[in-house]
N, C-alpha and C. Protein backbone atom coordinates (compact mmCIF):
# COMPACT_ATOMS: atom_id res chain seq x y z
N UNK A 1 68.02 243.91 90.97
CA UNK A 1 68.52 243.86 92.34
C UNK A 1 67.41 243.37 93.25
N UNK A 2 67.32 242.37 94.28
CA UNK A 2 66.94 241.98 94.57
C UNK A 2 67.04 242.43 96.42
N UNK A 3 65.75 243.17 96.47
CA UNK A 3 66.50 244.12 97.66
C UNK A 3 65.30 243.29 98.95
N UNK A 4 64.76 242.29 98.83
CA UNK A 4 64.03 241.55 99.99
C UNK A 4 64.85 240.88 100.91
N UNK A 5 64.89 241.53 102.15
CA UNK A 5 65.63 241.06 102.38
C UNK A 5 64.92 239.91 103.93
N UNK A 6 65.87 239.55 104.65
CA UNK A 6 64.87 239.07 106.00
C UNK A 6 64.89 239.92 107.30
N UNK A 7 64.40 239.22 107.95
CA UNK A 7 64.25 240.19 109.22
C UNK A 7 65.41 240.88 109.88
N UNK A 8 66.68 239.68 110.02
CA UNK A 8 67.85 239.90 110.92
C UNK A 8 68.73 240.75 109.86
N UNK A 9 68.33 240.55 108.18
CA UNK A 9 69.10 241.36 107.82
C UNK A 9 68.72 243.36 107.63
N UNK A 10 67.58 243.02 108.07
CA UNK A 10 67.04 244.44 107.86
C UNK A 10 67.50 245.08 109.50
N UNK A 11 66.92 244.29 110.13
CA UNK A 11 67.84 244.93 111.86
C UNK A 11 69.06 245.21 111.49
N UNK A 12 69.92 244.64 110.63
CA UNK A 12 71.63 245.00 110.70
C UNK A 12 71.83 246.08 109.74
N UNK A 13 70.72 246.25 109.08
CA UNK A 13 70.47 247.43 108.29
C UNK A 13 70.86 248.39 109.02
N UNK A 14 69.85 248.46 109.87
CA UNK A 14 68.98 249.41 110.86
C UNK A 14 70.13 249.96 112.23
N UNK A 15 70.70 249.02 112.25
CA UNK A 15 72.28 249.02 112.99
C UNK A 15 73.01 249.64 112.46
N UNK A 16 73.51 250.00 111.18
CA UNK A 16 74.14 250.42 110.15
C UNK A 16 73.57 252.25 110.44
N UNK A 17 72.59 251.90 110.35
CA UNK A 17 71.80 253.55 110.08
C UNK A 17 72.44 254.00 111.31
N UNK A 18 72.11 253.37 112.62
CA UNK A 18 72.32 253.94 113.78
C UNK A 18 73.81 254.54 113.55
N UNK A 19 74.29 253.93 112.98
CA UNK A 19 76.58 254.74 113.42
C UNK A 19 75.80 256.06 112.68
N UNK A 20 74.42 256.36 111.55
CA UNK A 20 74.50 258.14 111.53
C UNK A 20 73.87 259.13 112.98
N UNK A 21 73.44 258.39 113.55
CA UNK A 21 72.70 258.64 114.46
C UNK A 21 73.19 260.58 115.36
N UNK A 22 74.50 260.27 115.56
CA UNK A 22 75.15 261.86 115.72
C UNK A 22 75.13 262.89 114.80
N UNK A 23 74.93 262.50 113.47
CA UNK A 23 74.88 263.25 112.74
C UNK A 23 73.62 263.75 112.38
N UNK A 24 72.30 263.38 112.87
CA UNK A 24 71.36 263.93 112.43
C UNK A 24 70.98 265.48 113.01
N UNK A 25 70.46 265.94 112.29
CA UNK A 25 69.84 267.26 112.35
C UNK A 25 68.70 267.21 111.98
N UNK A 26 67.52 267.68 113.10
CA UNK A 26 66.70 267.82 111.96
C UNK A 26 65.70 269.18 111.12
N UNK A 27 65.32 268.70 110.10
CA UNK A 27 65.32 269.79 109.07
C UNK A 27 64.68 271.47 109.96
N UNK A 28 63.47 270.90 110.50
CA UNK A 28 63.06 271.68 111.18
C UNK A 28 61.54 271.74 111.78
N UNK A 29 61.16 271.82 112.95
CA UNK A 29 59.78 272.45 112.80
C UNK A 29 58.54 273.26 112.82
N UNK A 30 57.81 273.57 111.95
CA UNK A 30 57.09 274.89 112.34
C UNK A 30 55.73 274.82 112.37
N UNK A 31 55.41 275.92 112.77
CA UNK A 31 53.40 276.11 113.25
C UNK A 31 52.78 276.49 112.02
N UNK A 32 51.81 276.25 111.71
CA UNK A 32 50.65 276.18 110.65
C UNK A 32 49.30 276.63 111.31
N UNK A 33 49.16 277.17 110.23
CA UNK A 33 47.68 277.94 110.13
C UNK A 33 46.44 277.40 109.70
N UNK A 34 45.19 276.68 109.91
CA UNK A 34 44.91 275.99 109.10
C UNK A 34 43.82 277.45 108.66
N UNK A 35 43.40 277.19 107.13
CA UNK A 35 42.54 277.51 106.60
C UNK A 35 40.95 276.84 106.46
N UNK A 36 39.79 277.44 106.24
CA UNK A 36 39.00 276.09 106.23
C UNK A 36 39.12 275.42 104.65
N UNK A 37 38.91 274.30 104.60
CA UNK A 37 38.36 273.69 103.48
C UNK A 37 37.33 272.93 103.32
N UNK A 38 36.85 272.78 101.72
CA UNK A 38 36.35 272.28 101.26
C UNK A 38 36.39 270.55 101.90
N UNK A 39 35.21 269.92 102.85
CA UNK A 39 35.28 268.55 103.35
C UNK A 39 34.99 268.10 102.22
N UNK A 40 35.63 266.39 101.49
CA UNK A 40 35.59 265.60 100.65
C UNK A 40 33.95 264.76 101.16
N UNK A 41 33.00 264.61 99.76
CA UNK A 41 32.15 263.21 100.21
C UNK A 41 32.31 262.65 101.14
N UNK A 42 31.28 261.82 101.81
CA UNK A 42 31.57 261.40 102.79
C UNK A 42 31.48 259.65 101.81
N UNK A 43 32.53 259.02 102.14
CA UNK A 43 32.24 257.90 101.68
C UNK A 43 32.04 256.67 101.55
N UNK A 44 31.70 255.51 101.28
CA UNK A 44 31.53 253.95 101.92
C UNK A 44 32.21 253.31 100.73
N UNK A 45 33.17 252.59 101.48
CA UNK A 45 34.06 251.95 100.48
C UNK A 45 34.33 250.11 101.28
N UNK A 46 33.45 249.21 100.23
CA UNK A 46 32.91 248.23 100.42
C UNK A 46 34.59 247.57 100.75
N UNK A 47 34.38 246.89 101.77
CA UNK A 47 35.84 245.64 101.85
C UNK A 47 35.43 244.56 102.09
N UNK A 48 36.55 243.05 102.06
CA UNK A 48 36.27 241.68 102.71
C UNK A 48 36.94 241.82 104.04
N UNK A 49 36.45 241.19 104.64
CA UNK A 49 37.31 241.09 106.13
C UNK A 49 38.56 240.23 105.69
N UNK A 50 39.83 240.30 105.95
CA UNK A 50 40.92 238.95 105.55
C UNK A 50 40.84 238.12 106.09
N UNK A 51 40.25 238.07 107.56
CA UNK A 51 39.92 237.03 109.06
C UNK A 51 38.58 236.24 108.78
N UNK A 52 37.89 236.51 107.97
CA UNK A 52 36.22 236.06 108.16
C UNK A 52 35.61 235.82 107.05
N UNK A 53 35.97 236.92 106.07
CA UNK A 53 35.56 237.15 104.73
C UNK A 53 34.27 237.77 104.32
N UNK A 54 33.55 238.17 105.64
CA UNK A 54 32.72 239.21 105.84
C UNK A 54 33.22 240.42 105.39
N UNK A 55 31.47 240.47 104.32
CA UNK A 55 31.92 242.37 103.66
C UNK A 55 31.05 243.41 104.59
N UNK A 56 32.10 244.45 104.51
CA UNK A 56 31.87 245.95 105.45
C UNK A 56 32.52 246.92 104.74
N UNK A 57 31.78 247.70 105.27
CA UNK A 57 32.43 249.43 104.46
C UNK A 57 33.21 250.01 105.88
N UNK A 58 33.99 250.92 104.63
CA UNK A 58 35.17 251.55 105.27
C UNK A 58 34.61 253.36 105.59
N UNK A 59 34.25 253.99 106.05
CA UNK A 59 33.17 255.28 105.76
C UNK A 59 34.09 256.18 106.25
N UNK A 60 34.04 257.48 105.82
CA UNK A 60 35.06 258.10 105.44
C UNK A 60 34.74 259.74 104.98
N UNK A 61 35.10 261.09 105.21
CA UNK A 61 35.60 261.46 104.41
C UNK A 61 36.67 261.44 103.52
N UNK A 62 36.54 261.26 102.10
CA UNK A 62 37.89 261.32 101.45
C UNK A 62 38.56 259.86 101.79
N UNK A 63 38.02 258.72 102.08
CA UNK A 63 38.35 257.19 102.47
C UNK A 63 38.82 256.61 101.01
N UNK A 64 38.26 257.07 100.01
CA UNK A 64 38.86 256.36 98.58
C UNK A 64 40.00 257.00 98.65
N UNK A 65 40.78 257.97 98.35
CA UNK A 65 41.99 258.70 98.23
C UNK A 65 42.73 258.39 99.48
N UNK A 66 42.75 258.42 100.14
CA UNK A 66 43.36 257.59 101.70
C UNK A 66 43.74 256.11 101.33
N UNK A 67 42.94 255.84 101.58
CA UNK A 67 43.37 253.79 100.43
C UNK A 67 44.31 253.93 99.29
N UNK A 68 43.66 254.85 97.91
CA UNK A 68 44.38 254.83 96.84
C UNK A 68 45.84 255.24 97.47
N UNK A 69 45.96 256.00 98.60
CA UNK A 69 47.59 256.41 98.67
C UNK A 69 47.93 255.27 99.51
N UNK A 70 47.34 254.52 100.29
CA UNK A 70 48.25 253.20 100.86
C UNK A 70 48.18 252.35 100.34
N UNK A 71 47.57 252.15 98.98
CA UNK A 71 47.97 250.97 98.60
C UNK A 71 48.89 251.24 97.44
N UNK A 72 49.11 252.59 96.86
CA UNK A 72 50.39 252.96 96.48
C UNK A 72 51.52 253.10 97.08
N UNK A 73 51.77 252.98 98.42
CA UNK A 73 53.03 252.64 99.07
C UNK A 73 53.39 251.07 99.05
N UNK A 74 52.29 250.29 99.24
CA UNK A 74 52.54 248.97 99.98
C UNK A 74 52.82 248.45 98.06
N UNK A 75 52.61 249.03 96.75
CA UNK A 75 52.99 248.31 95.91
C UNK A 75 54.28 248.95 95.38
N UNK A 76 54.57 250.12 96.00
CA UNK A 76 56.35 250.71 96.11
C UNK A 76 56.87 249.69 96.73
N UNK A 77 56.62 249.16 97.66
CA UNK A 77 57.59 248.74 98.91
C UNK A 77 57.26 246.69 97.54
N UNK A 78 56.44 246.49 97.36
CA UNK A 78 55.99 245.31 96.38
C UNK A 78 56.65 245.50 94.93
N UNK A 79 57.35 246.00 94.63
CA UNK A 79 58.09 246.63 93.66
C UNK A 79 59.37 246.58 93.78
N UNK A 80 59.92 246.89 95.29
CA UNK A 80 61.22 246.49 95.38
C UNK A 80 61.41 245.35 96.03
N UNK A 81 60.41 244.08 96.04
CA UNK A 81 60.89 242.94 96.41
C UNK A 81 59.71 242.58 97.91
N UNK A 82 59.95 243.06 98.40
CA UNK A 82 58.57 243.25 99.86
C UNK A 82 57.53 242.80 99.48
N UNK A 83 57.14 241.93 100.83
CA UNK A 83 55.58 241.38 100.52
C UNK A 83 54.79 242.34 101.62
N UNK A 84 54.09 243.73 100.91
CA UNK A 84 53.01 244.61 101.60
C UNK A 84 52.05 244.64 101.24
N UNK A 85 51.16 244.70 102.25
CA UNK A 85 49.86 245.28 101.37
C UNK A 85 48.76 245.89 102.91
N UNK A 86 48.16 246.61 102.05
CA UNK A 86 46.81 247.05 102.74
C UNK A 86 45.60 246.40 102.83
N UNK A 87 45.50 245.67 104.35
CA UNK A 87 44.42 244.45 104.86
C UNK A 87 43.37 245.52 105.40
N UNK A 88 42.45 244.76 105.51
CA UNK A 88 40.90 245.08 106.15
C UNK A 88 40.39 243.80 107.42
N UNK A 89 40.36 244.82 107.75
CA UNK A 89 39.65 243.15 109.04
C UNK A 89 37.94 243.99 109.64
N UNK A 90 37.21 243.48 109.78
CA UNK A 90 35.58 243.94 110.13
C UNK A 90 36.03 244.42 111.64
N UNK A 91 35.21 245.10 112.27
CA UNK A 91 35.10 245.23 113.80
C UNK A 91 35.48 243.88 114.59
N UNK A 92 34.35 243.31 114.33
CA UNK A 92 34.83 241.56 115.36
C UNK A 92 35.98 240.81 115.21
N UNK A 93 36.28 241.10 114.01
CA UNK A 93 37.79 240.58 113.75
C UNK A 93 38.51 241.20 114.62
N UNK A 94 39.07 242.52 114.03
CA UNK A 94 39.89 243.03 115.05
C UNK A 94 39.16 242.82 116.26
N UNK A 95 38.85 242.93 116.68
CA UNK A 95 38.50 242.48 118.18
C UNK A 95 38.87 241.12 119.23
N UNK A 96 38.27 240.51 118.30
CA UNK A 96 38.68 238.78 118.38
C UNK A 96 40.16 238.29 118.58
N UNK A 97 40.87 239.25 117.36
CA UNK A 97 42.16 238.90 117.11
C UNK A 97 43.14 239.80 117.90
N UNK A 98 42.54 240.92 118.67
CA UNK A 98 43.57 241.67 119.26
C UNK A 98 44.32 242.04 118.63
N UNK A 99 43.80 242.34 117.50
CA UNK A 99 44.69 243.37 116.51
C UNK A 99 45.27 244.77 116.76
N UNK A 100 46.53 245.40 116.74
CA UNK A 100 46.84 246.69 117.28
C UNK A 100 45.78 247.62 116.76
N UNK A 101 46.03 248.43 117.90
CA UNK A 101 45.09 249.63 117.95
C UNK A 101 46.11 250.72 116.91
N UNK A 102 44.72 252.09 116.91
CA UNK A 102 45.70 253.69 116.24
C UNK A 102 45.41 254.42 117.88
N UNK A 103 46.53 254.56 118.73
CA UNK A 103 46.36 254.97 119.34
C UNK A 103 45.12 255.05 120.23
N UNK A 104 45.00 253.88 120.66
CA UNK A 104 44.23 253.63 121.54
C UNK A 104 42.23 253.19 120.91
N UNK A 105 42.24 253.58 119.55
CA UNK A 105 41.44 253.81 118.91
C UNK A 105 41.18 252.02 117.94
N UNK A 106 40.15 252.01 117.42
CA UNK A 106 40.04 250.60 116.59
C UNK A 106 40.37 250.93 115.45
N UNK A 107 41.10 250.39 114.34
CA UNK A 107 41.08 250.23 113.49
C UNK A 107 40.63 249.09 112.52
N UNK A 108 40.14 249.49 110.94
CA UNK A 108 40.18 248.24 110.28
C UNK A 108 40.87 248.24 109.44
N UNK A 109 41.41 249.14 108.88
CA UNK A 109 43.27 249.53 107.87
C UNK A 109 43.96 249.14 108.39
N UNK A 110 44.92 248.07 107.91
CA UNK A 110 46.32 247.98 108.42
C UNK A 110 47.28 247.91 106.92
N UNK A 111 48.75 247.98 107.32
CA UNK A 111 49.63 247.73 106.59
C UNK A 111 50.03 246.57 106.75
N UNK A 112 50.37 245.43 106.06
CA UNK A 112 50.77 244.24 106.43
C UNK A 112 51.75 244.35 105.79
N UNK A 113 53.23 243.81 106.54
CA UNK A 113 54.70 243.87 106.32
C UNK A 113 54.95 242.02 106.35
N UNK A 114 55.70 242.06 105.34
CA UNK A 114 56.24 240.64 105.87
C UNK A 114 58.34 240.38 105.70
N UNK A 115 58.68 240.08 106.03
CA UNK A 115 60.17 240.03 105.59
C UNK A 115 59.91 238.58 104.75
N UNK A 116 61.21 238.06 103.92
CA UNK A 116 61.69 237.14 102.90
C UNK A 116 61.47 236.01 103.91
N UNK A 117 61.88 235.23 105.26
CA UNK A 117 61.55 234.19 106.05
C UNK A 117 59.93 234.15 106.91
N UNK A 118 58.82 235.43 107.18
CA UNK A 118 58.22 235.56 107.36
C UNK A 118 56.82 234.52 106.99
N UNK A 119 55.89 234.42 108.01
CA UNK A 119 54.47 233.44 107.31
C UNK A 119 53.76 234.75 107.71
N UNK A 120 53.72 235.31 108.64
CA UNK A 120 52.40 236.43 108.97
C UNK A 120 52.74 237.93 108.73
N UNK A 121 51.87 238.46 108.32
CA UNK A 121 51.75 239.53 107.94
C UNK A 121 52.45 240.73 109.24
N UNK A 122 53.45 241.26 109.87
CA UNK A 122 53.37 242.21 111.07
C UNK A 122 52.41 243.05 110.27
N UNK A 123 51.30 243.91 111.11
CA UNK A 123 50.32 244.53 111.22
C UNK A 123 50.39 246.09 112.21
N UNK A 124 50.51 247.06 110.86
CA UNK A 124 50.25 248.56 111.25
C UNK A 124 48.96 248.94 110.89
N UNK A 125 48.03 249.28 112.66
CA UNK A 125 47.12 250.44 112.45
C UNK A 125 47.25 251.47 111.15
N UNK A 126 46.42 251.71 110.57
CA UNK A 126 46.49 253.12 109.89
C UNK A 126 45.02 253.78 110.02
N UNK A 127 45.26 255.36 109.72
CA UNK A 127 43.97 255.94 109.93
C UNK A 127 42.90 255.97 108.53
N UNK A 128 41.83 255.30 108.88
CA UNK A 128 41.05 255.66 107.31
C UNK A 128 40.51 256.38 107.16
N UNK A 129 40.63 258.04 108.28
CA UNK A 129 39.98 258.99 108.15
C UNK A 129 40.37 259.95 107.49
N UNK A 130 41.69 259.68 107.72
CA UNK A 130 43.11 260.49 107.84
C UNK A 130 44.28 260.21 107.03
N UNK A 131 44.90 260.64 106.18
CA UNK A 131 45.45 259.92 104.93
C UNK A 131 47.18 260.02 105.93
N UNK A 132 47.52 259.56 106.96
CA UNK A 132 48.72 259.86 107.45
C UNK A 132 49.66 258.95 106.96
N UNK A 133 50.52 258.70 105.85
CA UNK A 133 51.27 258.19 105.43
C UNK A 133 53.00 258.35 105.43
N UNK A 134 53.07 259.53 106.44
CA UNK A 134 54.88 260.15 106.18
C UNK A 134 55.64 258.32 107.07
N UNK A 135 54.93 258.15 108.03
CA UNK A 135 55.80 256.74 108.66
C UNK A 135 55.95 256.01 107.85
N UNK A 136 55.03 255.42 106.99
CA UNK A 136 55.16 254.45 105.87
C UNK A 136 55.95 254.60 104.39
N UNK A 137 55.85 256.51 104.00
CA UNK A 137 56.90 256.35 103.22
C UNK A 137 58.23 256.81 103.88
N UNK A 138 58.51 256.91 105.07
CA UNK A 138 60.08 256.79 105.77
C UNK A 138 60.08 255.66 105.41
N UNK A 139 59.14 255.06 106.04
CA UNK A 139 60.17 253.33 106.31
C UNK A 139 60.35 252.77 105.12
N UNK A 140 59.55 253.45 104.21
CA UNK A 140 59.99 252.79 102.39
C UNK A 140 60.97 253.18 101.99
N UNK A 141 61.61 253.98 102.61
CA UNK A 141 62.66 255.36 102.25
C UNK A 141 63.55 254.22 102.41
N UNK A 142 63.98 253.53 103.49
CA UNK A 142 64.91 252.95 104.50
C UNK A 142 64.64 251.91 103.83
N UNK A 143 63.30 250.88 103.05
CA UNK A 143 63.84 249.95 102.60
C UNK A 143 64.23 249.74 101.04
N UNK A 144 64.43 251.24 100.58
CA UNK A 144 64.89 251.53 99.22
C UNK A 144 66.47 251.46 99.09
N UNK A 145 67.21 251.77 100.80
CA UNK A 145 68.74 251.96 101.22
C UNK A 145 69.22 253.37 101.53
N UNK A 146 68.19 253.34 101.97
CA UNK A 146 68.61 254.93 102.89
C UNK A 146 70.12 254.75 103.90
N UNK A 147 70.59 255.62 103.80
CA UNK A 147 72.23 255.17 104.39
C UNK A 147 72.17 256.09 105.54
N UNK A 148 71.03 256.91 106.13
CA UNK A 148 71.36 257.98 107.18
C UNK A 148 69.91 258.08 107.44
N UNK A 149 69.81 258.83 108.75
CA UNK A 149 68.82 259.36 109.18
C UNK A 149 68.41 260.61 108.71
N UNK A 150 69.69 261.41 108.34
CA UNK A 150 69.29 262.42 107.70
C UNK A 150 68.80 262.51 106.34
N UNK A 151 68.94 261.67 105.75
CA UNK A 151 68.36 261.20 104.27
C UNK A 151 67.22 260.80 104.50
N UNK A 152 66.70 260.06 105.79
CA UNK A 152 65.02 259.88 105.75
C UNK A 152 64.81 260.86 106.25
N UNK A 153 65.04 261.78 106.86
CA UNK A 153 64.66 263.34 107.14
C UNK A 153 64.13 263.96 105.89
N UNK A 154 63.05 264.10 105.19
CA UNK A 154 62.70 264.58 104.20
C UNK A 154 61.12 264.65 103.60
N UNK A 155 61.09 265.27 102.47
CA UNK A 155 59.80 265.62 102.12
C UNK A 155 58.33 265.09 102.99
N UNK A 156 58.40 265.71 103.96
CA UNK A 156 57.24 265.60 105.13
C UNK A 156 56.37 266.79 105.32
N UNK A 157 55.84 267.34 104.88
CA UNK A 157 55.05 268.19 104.73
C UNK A 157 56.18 269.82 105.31
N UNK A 158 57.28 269.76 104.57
CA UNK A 158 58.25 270.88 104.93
C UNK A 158 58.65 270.88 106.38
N UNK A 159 58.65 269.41 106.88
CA UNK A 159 59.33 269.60 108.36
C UNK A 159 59.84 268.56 108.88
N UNK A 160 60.17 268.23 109.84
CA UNK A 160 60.78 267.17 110.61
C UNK A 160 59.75 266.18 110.95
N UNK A 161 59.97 265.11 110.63
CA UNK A 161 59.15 263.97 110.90
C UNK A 161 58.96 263.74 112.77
N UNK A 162 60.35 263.97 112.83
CA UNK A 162 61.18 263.57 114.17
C UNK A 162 62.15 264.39 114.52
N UNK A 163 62.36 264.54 115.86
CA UNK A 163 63.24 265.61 116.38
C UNK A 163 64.17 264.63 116.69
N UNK A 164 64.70 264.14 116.65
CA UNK A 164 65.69 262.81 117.09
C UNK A 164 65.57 261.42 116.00
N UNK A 165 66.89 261.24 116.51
CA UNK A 165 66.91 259.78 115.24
C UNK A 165 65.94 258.51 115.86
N UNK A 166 66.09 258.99 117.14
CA UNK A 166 65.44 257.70 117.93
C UNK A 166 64.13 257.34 116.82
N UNK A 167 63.12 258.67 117.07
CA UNK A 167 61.79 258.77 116.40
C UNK A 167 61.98 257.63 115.24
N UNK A 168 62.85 258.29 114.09
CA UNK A 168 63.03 257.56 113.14
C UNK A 168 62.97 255.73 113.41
N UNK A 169 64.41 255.74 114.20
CA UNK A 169 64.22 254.35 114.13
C UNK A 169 62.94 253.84 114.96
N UNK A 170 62.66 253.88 115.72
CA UNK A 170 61.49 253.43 116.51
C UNK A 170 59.66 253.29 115.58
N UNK A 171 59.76 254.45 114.75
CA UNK A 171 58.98 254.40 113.44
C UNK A 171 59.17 253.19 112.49
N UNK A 172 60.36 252.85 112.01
CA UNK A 172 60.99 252.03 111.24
C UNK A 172 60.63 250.42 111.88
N UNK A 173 60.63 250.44 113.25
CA UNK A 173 60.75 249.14 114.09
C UNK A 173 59.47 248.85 113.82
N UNK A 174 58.38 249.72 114.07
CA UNK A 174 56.92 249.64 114.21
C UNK A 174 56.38 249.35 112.98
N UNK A 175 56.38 249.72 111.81
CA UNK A 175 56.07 249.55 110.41
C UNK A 175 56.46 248.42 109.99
N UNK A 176 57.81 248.15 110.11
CA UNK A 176 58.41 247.10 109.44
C UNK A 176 58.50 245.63 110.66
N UNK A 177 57.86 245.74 112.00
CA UNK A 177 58.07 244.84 112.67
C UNK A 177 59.77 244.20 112.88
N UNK A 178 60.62 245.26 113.53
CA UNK A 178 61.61 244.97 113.52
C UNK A 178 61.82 244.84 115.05
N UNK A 179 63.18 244.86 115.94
CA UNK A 179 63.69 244.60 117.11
C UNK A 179 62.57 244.46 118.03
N UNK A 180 62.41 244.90 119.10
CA UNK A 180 61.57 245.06 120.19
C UNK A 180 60.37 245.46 120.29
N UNK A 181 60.18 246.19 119.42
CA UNK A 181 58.75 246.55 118.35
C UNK A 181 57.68 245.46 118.20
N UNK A 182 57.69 244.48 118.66
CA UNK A 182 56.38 243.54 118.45
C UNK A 182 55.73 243.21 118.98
């Protein structure tokens, strides 16, 4: 099955999802305690820039295991047909290029999305400090054929990703470079 699809057909996807939109509930959410732990190495994990081809490290606690899990999504989503992957760009790059921010913050992780008619990569911030991956496997969720919002409502650290479907789709727009989102 050949599930790549293009841009306008993934929006009509995404249109589709919306008629669940009344029906969502979501699972739930609750407060946490943190405990201390054990901090991971601190670590330097050599990259090429994709813009320059200048090498730089990525420094990190726990920065290898953070990578190893995004670049196990972006070859899920490369598995069912999707061209993803996890880019590196140096400081000056992103800079130069006005590459999106993480909240206001620089990044040099991104997710690069492309649809089936696509030449450029759309480009998601990610944190390389911070292994935050629940947006990226929603939106993998959704391009596996998730038929509801409440079906991407799920395994998120035992809670609601999103209190509203909006969240969802608006997550979905941002990752995957869909509607108004760009």
């Amino acid at each position: 099955m050949d599930f790549s699809l293009t841009k306008e057909q993934l929006e009509e996807k995404l249109l589709a999802l919306d008629a669940t939109r009344d029906d969502f509930e979501p699972r739930g959410m609750f407060a946490m305690c943190y405990a201390p732990a054990a901090m991971p190495a601190k670590d330097a994990v050599p990259k090429v820039c994709e813009q320059c081809g200048k090498q730089f490290n990525i420094v990190g606690r726990g920065v290898r295991r953070v990578l190893t899990n995004y670049r196990r999504i972006a070859k899920e989503c490369r598995d069912f047909g999707y061209d993803a992957q996890i880019l590196y760009y140096c400081d000056r790059c992103v800079s130069s290029q006005s590459l999106p921010t993480l909240e206001g913050d620089s990044a040099n992780v991104f997710f690069g999305f492309k649809t089936k008619e696509e030449k450029e990569y759309h480009l998601t911030p990610l944190d390389q400090m911070y292994c935050d991956d629940d947006d990226l496997r929603m939106a993998l969720e959704f391009l596996k054929g998730a038929k509801s919002y409440q079906e991407l409502d799920k395994d998120y650290g035992a809670h609601s990703l999103y209190g509203s479907a909006d969240g969802f789709r608006e997550s979905i727009e941002r990752v995957l470079g869909l509607g108004a989102q760009r």
